[in-house]
C-alpha atoms as a PDB file:
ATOM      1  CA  UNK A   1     -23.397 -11.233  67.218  1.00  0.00           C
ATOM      2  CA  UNK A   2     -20.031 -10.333  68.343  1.00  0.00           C
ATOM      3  CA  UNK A   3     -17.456  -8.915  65.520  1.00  0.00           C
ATOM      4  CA  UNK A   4     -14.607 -11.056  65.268  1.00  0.00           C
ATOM      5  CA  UNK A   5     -10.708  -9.175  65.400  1.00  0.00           C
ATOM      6  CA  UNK A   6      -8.563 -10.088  62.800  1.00  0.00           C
ATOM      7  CA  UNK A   7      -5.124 -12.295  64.545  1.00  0.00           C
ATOM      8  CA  UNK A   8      -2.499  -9.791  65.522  1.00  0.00           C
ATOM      9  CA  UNK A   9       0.427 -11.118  63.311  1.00  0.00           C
ATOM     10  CA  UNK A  10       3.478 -12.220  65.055  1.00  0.00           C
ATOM     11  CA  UNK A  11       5.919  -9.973  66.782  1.00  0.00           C
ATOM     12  CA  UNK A  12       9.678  -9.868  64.739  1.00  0.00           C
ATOM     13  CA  UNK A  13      12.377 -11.366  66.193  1.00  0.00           C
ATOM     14  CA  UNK A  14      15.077  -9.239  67.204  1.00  0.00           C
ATOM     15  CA  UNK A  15      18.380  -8.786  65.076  1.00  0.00           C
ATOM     16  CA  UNK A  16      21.165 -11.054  67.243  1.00  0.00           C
ATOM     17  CA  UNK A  17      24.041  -9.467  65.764  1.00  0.00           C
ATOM     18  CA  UNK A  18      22.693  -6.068  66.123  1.00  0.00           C
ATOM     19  CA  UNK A  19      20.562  -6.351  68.936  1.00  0.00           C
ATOM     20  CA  UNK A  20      17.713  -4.894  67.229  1.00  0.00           C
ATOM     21  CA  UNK A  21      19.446  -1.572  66.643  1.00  0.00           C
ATOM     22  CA  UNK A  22      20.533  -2.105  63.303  1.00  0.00           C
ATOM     23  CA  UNK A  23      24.216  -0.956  63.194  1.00  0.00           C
ATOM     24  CA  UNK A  24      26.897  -2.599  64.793  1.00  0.00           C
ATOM     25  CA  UNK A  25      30.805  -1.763  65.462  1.00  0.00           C
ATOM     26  CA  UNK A  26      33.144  -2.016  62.922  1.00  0.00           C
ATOM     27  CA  UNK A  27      37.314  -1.826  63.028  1.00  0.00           C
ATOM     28  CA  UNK A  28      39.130   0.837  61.514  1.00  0.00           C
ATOM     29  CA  UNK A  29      42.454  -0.107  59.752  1.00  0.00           C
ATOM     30  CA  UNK A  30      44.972   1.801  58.674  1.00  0.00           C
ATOM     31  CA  UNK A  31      48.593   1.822  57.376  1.00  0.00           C
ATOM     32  CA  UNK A  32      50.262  -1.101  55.435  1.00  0.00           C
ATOM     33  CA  UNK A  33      50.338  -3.349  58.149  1.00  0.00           C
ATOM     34  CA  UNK A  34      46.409  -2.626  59.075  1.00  0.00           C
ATOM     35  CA  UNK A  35      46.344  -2.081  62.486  1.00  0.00           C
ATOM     36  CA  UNK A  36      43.427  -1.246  64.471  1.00  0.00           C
ATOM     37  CA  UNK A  37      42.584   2.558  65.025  1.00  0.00           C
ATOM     38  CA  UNK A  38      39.391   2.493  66.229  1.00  0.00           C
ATOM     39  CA  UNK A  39      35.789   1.377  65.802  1.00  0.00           C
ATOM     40  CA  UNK A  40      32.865   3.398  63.959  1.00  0.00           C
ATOM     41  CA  UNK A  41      28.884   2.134  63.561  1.00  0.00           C
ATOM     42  CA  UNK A  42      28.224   0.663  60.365  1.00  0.00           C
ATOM     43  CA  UNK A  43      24.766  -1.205  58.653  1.00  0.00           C
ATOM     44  CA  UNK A  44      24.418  -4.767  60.090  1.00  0.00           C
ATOM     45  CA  UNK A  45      24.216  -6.396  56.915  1.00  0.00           C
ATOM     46  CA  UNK A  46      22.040  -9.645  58.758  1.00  0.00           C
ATOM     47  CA  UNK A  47      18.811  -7.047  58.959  1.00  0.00           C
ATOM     48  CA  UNK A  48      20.275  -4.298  56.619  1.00  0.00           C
ATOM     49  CA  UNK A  49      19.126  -1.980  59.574  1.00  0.00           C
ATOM     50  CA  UNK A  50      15.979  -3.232  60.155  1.00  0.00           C
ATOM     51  CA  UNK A  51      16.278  -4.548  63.388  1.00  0.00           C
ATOM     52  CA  UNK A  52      14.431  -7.750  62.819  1.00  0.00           C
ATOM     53  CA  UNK A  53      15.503 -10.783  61.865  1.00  0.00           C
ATOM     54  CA  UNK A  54      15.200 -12.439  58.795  1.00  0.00           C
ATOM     55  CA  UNK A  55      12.520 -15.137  58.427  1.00  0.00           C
ATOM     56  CA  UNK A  56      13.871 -18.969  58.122  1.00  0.00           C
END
């Protein structure tokens, strides 16, 4: 008799905010009227830097 593989389980779903990377771009403000500066990576807070997306 044959052995039987276990399922594999199913692949993650990719981050859409991140695109699976797990850091996206964030402004940069400055002065009292906050304008924009610039942009620098910072922790997608959707995976937490995962990548994948959360179930449900």
């Amino acid at each position: 008799m044959k052995k039987k593989t276990p399922p594999r389980p199913p692949a993650a779903k990719r981050c859409d905010p991140c695109k699976g990377t797990g850091e996206v771009a964030v402004s940069v403000h400055v002065g009292r009227k906050r304008r924009i500066v610039g942009q620098q990576n910072g922790l997608c807070l959707t995976c937490f830097g995962t990548g994948e997306a959360a179930i449900g």
